[in-house]
Protein backbone atom coordinates (compact mmCIF):
# COMPACT_ATOMS: atom_id res chain seq x y z
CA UNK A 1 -43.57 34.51 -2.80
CA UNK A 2 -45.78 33.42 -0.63
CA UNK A 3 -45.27 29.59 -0.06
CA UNK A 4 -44.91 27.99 3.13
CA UNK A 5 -47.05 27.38 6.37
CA UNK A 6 -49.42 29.32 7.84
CA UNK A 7 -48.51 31.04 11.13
CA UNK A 8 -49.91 28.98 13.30
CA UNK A 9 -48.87 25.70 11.74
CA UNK A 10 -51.32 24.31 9.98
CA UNK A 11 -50.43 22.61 6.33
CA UNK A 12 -52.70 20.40 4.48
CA UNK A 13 -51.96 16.62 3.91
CA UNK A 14 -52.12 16.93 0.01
CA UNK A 15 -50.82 18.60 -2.60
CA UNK A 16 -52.90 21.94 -3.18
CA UNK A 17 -54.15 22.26 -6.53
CA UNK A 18 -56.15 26.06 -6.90
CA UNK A 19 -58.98 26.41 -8.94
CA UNK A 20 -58.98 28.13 -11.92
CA UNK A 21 -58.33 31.71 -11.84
CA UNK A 22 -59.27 34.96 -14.51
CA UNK A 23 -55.87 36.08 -13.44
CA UNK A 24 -53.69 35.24 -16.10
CA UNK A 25 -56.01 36.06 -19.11
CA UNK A 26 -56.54 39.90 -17.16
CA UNK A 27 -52.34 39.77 -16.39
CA UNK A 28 -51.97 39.27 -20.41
CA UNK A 29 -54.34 41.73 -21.36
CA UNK A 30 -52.39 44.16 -19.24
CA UNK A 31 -49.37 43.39 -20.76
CA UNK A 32 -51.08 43.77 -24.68
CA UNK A 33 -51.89 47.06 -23.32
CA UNK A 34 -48.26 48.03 -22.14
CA UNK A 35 -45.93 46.29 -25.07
CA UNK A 36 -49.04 47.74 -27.89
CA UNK A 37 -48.41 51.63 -25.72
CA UNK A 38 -44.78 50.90 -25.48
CA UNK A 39 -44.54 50.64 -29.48
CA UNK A 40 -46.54 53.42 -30.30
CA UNK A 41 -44.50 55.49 -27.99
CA UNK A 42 -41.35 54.51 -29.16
CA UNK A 43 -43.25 55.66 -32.87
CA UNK A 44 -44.06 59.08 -31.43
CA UNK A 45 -48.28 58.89 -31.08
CA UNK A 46 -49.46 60.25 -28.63
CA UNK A 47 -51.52 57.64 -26.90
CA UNK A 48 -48.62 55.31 -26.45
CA UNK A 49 -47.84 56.57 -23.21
CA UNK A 50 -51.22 56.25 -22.04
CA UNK A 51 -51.75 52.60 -22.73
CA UNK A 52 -48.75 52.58 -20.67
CA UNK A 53 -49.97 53.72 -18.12
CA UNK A 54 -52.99 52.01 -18.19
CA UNK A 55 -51.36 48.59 -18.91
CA UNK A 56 -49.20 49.04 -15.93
CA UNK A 57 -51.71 50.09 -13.31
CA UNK A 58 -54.06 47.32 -14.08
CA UNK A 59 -50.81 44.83 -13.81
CA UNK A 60 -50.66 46.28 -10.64
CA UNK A 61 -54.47 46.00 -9.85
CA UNK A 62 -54.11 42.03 -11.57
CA UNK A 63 -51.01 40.72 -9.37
CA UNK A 64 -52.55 42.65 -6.46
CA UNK A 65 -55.25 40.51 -6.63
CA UNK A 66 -52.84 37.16 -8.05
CA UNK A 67 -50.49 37.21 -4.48
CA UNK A 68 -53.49 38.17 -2.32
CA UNK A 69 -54.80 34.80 -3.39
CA UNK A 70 -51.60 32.82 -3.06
CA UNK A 71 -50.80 34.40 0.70
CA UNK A 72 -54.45 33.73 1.90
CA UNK A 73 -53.98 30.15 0.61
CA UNK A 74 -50.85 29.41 2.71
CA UNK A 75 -51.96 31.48 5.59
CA UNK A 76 -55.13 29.23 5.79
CA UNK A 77 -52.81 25.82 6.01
CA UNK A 78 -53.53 24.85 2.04
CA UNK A 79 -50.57 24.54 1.24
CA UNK A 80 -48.11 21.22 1.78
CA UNK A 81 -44.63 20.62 2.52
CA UNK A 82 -44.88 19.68 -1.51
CA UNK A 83 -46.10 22.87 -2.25
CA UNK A 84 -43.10 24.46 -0.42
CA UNK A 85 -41.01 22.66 -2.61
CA UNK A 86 -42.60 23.48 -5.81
CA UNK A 87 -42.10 27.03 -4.70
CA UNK A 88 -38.19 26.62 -3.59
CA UNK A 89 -37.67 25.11 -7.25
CA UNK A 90 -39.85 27.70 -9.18
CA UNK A 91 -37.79 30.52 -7.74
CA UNK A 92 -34.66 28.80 -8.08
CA UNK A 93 -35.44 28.25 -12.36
CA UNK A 94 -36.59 31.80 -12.38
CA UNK A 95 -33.24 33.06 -10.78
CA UNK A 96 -31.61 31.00 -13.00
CA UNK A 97 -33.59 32.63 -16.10
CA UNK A 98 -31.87 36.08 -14.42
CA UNK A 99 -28.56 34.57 -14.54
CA UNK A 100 -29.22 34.16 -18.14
CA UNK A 101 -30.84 37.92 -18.99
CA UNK A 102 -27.53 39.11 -17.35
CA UNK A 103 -25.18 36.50 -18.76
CA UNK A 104 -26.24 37.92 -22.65
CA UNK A 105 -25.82 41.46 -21.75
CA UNK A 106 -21.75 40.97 -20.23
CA UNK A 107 -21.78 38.79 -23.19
CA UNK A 108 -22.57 41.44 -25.03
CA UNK A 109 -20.10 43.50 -23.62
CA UNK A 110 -17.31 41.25 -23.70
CA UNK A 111 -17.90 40.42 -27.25
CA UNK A 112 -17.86 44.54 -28.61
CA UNK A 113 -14.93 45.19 -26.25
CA UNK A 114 -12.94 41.93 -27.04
CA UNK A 115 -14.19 41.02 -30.38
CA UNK A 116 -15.77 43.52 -32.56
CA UNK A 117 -13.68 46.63 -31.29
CA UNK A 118 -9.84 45.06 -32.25
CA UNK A 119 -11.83 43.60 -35.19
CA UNK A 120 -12.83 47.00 -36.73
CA UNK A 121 -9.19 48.25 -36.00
CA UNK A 122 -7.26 45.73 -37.45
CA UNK A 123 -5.01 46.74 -40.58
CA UNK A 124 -7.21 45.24 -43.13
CA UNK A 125 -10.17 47.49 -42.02
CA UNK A 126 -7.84 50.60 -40.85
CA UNK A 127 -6.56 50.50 -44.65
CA UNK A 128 -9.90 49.88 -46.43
CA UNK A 129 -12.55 51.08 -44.10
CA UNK A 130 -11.57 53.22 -40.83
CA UNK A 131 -8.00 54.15 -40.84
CA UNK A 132 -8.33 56.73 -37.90
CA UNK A 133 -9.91 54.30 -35.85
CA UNK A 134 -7.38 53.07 -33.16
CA UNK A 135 -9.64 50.30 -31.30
CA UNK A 136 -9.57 51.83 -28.12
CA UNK A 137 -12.28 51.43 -25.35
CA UNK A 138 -14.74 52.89 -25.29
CA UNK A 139 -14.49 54.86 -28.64
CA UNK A 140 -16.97 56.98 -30.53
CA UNK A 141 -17.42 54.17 -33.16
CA UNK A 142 -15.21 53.75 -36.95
CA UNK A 143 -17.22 56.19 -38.33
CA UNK A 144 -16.85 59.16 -35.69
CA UNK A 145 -20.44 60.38 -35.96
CA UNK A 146 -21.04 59.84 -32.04
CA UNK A 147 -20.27 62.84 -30.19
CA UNK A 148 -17.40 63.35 -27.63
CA UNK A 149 -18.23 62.07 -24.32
CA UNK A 150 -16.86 60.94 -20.88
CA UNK A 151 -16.98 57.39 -19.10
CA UNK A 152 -18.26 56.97 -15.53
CA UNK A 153 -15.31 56.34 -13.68
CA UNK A 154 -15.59 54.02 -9.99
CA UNK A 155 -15.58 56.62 -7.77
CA UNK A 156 -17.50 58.00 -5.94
CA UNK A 157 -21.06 56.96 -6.51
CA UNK A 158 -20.94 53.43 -8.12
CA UNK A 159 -18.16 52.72 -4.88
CA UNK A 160 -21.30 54.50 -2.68
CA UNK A 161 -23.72 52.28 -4.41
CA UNK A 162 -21.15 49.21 -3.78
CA UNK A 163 -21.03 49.37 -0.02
CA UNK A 164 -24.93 50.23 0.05
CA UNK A 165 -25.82 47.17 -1.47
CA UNK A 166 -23.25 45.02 -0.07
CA UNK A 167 -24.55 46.61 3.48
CA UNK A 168 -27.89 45.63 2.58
CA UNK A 169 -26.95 41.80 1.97
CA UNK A 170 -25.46 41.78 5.50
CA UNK A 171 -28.72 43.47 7.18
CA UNK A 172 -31.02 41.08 5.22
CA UNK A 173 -28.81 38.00 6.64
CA UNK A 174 -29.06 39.42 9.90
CA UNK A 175 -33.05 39.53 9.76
CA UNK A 176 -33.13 36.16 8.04
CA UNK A 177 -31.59 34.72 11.33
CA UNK A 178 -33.19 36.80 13.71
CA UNK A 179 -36.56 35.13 12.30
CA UNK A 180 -35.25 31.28 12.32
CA UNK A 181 -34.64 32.38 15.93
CA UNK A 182 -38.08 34.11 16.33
CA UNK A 183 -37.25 37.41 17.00
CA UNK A 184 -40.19 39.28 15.22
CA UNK A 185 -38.75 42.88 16.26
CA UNK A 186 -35.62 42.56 15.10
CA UNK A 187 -36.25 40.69 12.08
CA UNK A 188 -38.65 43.62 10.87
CA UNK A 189 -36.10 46.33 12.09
CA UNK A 190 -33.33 45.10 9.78
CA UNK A 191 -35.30 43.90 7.15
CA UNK A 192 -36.80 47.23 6.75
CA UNK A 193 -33.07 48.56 6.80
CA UNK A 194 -32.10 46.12 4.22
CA UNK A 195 -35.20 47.89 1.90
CA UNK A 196 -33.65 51.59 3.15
CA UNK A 197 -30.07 50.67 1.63
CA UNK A 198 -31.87 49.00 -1.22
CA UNK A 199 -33.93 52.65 -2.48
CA UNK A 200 -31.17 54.74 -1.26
CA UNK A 201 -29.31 52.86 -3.84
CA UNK A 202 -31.69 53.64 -6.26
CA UNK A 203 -32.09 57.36 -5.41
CA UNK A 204 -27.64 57.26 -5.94
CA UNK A 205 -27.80 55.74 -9.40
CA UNK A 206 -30.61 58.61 -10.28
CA UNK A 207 -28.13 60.87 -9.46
CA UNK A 208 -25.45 59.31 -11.08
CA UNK A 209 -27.64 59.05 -14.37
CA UNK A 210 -28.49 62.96 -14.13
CA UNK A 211 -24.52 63.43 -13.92
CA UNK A 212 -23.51 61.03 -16.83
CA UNK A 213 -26.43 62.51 -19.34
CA UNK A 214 -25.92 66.42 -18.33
CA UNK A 215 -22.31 67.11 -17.44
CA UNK A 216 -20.27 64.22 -19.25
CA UNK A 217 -22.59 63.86 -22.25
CA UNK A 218 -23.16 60.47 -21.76
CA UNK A 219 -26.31 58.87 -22.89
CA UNK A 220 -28.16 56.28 -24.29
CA UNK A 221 -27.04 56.56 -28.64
CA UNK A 222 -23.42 57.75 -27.31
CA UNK A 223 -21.92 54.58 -29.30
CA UNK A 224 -22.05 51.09 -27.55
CA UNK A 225 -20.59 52.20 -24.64
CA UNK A 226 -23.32 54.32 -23.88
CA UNK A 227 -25.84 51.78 -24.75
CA UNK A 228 -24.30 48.77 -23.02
CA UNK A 229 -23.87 51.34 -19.76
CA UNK A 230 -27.86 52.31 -19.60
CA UNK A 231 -28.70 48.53 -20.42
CA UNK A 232 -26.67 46.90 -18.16
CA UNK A 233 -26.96 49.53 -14.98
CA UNK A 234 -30.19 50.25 -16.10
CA UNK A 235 -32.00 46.72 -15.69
CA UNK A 236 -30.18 46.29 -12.89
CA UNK A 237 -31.72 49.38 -11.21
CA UNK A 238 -34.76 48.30 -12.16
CA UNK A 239 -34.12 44.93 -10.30
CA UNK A 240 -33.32 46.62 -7.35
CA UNK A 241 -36.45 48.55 -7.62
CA UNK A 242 -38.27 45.23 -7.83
CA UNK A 243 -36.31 42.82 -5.04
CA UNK A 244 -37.37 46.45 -2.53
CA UNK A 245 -40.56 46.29 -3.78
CA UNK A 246 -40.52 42.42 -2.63
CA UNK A 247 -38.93 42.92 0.19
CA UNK A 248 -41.73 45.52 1.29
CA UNK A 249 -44.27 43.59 0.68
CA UNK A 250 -42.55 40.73 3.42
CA UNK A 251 -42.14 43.23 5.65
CA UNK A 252 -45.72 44.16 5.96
CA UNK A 253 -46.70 40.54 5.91
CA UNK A 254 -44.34 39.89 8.99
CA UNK A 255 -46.30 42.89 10.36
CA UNK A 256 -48.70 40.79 9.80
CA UNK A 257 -48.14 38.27 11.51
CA UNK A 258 -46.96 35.72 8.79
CA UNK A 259 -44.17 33.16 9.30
CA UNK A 260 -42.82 31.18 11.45
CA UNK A 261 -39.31 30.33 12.32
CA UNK A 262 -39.36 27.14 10.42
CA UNK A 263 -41.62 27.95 7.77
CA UNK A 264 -40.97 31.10 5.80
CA UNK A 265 -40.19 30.47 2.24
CA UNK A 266 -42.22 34.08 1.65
CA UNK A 267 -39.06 35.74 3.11
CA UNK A 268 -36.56 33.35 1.90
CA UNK A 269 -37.46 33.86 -1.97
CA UNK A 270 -37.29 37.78 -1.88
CA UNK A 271 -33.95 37.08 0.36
CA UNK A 272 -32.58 34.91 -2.56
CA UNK A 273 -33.46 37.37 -5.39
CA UNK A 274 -31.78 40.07 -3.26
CA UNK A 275 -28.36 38.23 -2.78
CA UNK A 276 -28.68 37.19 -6.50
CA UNK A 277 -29.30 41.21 -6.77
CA UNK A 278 -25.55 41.86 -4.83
CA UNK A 279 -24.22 39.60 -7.21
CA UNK A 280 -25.03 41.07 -10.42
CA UNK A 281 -23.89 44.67 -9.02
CA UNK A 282 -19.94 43.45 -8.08
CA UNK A 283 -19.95 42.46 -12.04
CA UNK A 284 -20.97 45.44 -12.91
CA UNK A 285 -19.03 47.51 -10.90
CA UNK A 286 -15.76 45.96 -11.84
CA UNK A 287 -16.42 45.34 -15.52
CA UNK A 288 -18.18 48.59 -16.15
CA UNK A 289 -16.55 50.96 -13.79
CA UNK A 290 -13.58 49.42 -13.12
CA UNK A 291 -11.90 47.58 -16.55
């Protein structure tokens, strides 16, 4: 995320080639730690948790140390206009690669609600298999060992959350041109706005989740509507928690000093990831809270 020129200007003639770095062996050691401490915890021993913990912290410590490297290097004029490039298309694949995490999970949906469910309550299978089923959605499964629960409707927090995030988009487009047009203050006042909205939405779903698992007995084995709701609104919380967390780090860089108004790919990149971010959410909110 940290491509571009440096502030004052200065790019290198060549394409920038960086030595070779520790950082990859220590960022897959890290994450050994945290899949080996996820699996143990999902077992029940007690040190999963742990090498958790310790996994994630020294992830932290690792790309700490990865991006520090990669800002100093275009803030020093290494980098090219080819680098800049590189960088535009390397985000672009790995938004793309988001596109596709999402795309198998409202796959996945579609495919139970559309598919499997009228499948299972057909008359073949309602006179062999389930005949109490009806094939209505969501359901607490042919078998009706799920217990009773309630759906999250639209309103009001996923609505809230809507018009949060959809604010935020229009904040972050608002600092993206106040920057082209070099205006440092305002850039950094509604770019810090834009990560305001953007935790605000997270500290909404929290409370939404604390509703859905205590008073409507929704949670994460309640059939595969419960499961599809955590997944889907769950990884996207999580990507919210990450495009703020990117966002943040801009802002402080812009403190900074960094960027220019022509050069500024650092800001751009996070900007992209949030919009893609915006876009997930209006799926989710129509096809999981809506229909």
């Amino acid at each position: 995320m940290s491509a571009g020129h440096s502030a004052n200007g200065n790019q290198a003639p060549y394409y920038y080639v960086p030595a070779d770095s520790v950082h990859p062996v220590r960022a897959s050691i890290a994450l050994l730690f945290v899949l080996l401490g996820a699996a143990l915890w999902v077992n029940s021993i007690a040190a999963g948790p742990w090498l958790v913990l310790v996994g994630l912290l020294f992830l932290f410590f690792v790309l700490w140390g990865w991006f520090g490297d990669a800002i100093r290097e275009s803030e020093t004029g290494m980098n090219s206009a080819r680098v800049d490039v590189s960088y535009r298309w390397s985000m672009a694949w790995f938004i793309f690669s988001e596109v596709m995490f999402f795309a198998a999970f409202f796959g996945s949906l579609w495919y139970v609600r559309e598919i499997t469910t009228p499948w299972l309550s057909d008359i073949d299978h309602r006179n062999l298999l389930w005949p109490n089923f009806s094939g209505t959605w969501p359901n607490l499964g042919p078998a009706g060992v799920v217990e009773a629960f309630q759906t999250v409707g639209p309103f009001w927090l996923p609505t809230i959350n809507t018009a949060l995030l959809l604010t935020s988009g229009l904040t972050l487009t608002i600092s993206h041109h106040a920057l082209r047009e070099n205006h440092r203050g305002k850039t950094a006042f509604w770019l810090a706005a834009t990560i305001i909205l953007g935790f605000v939405f997270v500290g909404v779903q929290a409370y939404e989740y604390m509703h859905a698992y205590s008073d409507l007995n929704l949670r994460f084995d309640s059939g595969a509507y419960g499961s599809l709701f955590y997944m889907l609104t769950g990884f996207h919380g999580f990507h919210v928690i990450l495009g703020a967390t990117m966002l943040t780090v801009i802002l402080f860089r812009l403190l900074k000093g960094h960027f220019t108004a022509n050069h500024h790919f650092g800001f751009e990149g996070a900007a992209w990831y949030w919009h893609f971010v915006d876009v997930v959410w209006l799926g989710l909110y129509l096809f999981v809270y809506w229909f």
